[in-house]
PDB file of N, CA and C in Angstrom:
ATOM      1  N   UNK A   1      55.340  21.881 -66.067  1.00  0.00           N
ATOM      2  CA  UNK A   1      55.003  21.295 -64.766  1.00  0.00           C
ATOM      3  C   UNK A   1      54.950  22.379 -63.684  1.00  0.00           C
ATOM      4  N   UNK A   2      55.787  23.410 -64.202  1.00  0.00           N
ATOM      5  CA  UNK A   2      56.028  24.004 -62.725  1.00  0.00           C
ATOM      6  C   UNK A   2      54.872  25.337 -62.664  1.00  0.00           C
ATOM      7  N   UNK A   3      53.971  25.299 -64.092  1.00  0.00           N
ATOM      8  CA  UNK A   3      53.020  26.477 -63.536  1.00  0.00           C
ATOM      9  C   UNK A   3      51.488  25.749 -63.057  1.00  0.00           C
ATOM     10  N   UNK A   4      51.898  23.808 -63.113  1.00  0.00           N
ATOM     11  CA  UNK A   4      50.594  23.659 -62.461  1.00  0.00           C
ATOM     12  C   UNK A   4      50.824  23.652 -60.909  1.00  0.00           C
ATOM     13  N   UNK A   5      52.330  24.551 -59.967  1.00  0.00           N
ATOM     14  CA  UNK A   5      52.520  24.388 -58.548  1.00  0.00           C
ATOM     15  C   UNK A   5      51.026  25.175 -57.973  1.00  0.00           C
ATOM     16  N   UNK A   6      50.927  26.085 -58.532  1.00  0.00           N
ATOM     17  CA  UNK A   6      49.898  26.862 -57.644  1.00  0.00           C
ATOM     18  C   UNK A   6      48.039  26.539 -57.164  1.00  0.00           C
ATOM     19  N   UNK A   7      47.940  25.691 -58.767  1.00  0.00           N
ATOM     20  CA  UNK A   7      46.860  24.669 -58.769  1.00  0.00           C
ATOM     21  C   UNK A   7      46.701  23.536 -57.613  1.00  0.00           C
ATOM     22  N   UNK A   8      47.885  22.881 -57.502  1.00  0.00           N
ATOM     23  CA  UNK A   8      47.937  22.253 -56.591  1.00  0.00           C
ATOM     24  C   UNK A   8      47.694  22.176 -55.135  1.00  0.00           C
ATOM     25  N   UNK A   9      49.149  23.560 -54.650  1.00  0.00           N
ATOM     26  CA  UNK A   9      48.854  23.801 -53.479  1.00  0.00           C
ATOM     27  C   UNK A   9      47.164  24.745 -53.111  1.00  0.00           C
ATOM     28  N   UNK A  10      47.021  25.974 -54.359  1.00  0.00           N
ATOM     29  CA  UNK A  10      45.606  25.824 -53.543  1.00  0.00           C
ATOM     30  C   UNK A  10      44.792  24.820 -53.380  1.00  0.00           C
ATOM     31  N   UNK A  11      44.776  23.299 -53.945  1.00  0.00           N
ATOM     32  CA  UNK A  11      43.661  22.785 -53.874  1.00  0.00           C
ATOM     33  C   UNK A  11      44.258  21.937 -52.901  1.00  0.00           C
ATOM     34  N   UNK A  12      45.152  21.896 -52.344  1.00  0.00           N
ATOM     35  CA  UNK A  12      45.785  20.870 -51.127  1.00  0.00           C
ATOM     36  C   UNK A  12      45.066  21.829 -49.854  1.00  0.00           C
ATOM     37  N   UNK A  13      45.543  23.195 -49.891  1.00  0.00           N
ATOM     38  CA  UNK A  13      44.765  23.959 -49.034  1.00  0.00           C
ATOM     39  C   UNK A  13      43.296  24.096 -48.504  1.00  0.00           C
ATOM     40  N   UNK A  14      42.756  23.905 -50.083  1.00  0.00           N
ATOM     41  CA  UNK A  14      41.190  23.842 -49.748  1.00  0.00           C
ATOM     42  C   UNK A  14      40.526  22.335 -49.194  1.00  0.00           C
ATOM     43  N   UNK A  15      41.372  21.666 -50.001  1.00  0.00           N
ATOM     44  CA  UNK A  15      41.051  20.650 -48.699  1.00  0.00           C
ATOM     45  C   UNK A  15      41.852  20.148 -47.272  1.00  0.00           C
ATOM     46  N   UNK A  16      42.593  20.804 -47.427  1.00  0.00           N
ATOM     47  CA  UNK A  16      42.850  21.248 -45.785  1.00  0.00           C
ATOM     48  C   UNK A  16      41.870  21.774 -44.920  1.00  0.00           C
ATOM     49  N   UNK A  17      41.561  22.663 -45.599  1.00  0.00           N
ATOM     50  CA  UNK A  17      40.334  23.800 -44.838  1.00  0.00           C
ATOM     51  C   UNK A  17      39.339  23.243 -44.391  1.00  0.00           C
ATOM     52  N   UNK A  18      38.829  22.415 -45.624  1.00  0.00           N
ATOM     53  CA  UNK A  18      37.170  21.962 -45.965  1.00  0.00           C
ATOM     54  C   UNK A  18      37.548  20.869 -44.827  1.00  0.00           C
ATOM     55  N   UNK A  19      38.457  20.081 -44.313  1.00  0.00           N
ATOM     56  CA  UNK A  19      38.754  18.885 -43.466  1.00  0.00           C
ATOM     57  C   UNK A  19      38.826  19.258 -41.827  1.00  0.00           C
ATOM     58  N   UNK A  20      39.215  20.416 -41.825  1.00  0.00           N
ATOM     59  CA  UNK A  20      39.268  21.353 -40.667  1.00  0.00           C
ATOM     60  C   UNK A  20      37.739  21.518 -40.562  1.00  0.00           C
ATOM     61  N   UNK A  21      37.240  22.013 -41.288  1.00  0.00           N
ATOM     62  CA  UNK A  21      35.377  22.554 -41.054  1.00  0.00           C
ATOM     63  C   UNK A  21      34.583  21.449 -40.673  1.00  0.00           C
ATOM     64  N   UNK A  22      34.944  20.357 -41.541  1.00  0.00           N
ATOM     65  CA  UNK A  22      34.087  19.030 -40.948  1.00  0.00           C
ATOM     66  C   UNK A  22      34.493  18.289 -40.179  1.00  0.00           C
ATOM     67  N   UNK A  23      35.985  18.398 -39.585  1.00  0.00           N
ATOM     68  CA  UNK A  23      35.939  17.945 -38.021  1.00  0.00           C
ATOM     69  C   UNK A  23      35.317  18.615 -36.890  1.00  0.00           C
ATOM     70  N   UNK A  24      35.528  19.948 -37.053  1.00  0.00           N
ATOM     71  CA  UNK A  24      34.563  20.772 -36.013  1.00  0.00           C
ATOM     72  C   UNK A  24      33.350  20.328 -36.040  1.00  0.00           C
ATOM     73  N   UNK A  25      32.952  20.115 -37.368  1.00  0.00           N
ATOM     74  CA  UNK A  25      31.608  19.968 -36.826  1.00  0.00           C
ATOM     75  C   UNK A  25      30.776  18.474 -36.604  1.00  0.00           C
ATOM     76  N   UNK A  26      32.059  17.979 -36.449  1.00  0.00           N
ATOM     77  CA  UNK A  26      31.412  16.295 -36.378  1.00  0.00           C
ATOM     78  C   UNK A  26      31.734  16.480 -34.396  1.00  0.00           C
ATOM     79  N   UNK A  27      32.733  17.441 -34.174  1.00  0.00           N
ATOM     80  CA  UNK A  27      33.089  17.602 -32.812  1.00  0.00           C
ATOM     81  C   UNK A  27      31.656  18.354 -32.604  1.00  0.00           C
ATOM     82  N   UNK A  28      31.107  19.169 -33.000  1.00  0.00           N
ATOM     83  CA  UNK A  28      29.969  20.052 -32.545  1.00  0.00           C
ATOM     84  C   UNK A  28      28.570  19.026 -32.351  1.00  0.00           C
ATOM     85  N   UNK A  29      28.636  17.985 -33.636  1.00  0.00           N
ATOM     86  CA  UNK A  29      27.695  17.085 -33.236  1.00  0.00           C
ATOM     87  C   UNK A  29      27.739  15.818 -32.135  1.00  0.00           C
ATOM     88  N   UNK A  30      28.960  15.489 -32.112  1.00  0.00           N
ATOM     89  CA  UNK A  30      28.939  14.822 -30.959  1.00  0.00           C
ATOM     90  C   UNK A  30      28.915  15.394 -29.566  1.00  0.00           C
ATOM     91  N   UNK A  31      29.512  16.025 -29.085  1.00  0.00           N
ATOM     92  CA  UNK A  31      28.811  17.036 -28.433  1.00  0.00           C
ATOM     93  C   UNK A  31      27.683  17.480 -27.724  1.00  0.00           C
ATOM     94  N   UNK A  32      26.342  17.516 -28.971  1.00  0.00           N
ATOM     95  CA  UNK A  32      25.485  18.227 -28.655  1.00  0.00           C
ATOM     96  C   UNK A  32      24.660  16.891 -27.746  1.00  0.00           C
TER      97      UNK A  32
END
């Protein structure tokens, strides 16, 4: 169990990220 930790958190991260990118840009489209 404990060597799938890193699998995880990067993919908790990447969609962290990817959720961050498409609020900006739903902020960029409303916006415009």
């Amino acid at each position: 169990m404990f060597f799938l930790f890193p699998f995880y958190t990067s993919s908790c991260l990447l969609w962290f990220f990817l959720n961050i990118i498409y609020s900006e840009q739903a902020d960029i489209a409303l916006s415009a």
